[in-house]
Protein backbone atom coordinates (compact mmCIF):
# COMPACT_ATOMS: atom_id res chain seq x y z
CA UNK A 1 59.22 3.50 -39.14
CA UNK A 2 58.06 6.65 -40.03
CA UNK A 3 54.58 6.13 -39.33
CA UNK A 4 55.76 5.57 -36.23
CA UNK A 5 57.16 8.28 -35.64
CA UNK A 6 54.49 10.00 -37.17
CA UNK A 7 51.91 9.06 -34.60
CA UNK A 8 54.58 9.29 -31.69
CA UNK A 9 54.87 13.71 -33.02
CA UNK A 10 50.95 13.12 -33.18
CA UNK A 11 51.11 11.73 -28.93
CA UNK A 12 53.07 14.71 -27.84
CA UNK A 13 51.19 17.99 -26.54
CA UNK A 14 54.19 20.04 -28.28
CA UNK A 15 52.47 19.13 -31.89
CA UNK A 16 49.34 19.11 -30.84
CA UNK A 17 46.83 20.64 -33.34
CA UNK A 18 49.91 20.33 -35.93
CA UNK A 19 48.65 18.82 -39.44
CA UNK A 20 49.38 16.11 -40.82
CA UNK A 21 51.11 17.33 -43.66
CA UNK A 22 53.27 19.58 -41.41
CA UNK A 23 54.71 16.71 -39.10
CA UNK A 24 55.62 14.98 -42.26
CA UNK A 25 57.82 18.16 -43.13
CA UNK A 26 59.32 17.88 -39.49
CA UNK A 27 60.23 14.50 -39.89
CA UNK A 28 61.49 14.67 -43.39
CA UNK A 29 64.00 17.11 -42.24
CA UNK A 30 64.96 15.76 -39.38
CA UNK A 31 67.66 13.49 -38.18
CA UNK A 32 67.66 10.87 -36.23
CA UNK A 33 70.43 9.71 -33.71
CA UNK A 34 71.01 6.71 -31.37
CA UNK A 35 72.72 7.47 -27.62
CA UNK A 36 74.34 5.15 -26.23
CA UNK A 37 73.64 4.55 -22.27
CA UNK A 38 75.79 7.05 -20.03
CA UNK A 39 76.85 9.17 -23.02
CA UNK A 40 75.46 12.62 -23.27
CA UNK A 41 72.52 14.04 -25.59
CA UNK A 42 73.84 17.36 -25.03
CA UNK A 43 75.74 19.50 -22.23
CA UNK A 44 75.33 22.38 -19.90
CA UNK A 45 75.74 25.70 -21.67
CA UNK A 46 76.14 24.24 -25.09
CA UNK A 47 74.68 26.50 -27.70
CA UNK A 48 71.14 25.41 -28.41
CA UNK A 49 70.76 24.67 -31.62
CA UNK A 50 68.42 21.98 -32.03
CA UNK A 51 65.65 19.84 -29.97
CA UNK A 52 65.08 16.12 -29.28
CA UNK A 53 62.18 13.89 -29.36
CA UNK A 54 63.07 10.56 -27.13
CA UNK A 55 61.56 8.19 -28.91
CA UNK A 56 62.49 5.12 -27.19
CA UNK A 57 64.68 5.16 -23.74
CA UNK A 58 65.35 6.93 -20.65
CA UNK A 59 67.74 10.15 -20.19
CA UNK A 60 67.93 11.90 -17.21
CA UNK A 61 67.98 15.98 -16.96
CA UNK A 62 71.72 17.40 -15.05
CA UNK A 63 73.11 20.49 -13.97
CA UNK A 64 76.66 20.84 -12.66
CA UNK A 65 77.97 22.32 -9.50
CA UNK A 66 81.49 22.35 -8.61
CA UNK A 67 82.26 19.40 -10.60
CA UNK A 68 79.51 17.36 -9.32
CA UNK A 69 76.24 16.46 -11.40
CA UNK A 70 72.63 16.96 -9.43
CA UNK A 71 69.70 15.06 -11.52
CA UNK A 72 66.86 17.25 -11.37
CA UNK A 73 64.59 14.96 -13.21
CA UNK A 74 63.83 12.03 -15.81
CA UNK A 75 62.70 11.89 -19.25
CA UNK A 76 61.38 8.87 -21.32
CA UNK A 77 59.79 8.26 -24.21
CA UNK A 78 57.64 10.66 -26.01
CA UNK A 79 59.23 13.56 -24.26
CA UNK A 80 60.40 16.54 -25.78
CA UNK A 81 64.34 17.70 -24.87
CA UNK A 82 65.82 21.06 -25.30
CA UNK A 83 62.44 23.11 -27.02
CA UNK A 84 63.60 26.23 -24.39
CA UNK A 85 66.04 26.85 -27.35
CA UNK A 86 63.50 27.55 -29.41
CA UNK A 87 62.47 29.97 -27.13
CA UNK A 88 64.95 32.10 -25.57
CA UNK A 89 67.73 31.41 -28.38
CA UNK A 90 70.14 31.02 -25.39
CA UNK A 91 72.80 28.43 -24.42
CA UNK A 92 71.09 24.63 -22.94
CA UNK A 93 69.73 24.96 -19.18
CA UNK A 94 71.38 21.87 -17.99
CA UNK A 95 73.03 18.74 -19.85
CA UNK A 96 71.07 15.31 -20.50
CA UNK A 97 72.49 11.98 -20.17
CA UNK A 98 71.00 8.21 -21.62
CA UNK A 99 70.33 6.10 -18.67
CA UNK A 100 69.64 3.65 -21.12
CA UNK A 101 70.40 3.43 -24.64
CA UNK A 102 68.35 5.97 -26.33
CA UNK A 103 66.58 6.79 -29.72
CA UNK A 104 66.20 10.25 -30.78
CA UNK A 105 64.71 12.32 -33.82
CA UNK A 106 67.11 15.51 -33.63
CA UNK A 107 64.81 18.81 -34.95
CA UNK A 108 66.88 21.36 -35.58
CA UNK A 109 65.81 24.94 -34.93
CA UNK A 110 65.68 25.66 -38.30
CA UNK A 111 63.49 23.47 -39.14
CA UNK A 112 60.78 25.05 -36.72
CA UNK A 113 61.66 28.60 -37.72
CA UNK A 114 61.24 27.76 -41.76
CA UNK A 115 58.10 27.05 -40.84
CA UNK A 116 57.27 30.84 -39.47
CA UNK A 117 57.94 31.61 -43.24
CA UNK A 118 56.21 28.74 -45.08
CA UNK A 119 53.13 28.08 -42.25
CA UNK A 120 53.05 30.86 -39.99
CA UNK A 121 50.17 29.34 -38.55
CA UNK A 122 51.60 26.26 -37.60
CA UNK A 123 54.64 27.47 -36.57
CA UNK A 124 52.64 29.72 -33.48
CA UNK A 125 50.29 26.63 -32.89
CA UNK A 126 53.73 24.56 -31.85
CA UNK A 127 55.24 28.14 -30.09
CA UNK A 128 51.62 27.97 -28.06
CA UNK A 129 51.76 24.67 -27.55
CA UNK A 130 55.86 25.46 -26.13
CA UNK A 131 54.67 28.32 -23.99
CA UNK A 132 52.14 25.84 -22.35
CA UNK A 133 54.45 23.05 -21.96
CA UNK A 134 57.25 25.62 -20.37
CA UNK A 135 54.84 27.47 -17.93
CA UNK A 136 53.63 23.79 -16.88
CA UNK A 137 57.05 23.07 -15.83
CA UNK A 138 57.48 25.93 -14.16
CA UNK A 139 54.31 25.70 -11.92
CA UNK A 140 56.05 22.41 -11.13
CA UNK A 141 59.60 23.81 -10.54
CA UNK A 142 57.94 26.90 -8.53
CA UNK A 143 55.93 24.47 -6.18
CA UNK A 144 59.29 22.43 -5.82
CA UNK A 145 60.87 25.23 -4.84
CA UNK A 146 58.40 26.69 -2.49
CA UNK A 147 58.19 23.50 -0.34
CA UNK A 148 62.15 23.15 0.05
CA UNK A 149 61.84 26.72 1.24
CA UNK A 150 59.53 25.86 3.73
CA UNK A 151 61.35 22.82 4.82
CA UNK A 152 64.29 24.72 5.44
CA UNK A 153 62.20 28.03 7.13
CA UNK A 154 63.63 30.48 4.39
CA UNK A 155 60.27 31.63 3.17
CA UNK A 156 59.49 35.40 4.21
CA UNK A 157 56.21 35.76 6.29
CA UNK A 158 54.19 39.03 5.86
């Protein structure tokens, strides 16, 4: 299984450029957990202590508003879940549900930030590789957001 998992780290643009020798690290210290269908990975403003790699299933990506959950999007496998942690050291964004039963490999943020000490290298090829993935998704949720504005007329004209 853990060549598997091995070439699934190797698939995903977060590890991208990442040796070989350096995933194995990863995966040696990491932990893996099963969710079952409807239960949650993780909720709204939890503190963010870790991130997910979904190795086999479907979760989908929540926020709350007055009681009420709003899917803003899917993940499945080979995604990446919660890596803003790693970022901004703040609480999780929204929470994340299995829609199906779900496998994960749990990194914590420790794990990552040992490796500004022992690889400094590698450690700012994965933050690159974050920054890239994170200002992806926000082209995405910026475009999103610009086209409901204009469906509902609130964008300011110059």
């Amino acid at each position: 299984m853990t060549e598997n998992r091995l070439r699934l780290l190797q698939n995903i643009p977060l590890f991208g450029g990442i040796r070989e020798d350096i995933l194995h690290l990863l995966l040696d210290n990491a932990r893996e957990a099963t969710i079952p269908e409807g239960e949650f990975l993780f909720l709204e403003n939890a503190p963010g202590d870790a991130m997910y790699v979904l190795e086999s299933g479907q979760v989908a990506i929540l926020k709350q508003w007055q009681g009420i959950y709003y899917r803003l999007n899917f993940l499945y496998a080979g995604d990446c879940i919660g890596e803003m942690s790693l970022i901004d050291l703040g609480r999780r964004s929204a929470s994340v549900m299995a829609m199906t039963k779900c496998n994960v490999i749990e990194l914590p943020n420790a794990i990552i930030l040992d490796l500004y000490q022992r690889e400094i290298e590698q450690f700012l090829i994965i933050q690159m590789n974050m920054a890239r993935e994170l200002s992806r998704r926000l082209r995405v949720a910026d475009e999103s957001l610009f086209h409901e504005m204009i469906k509902a007329d609130q964008v300011p004209r110059h």
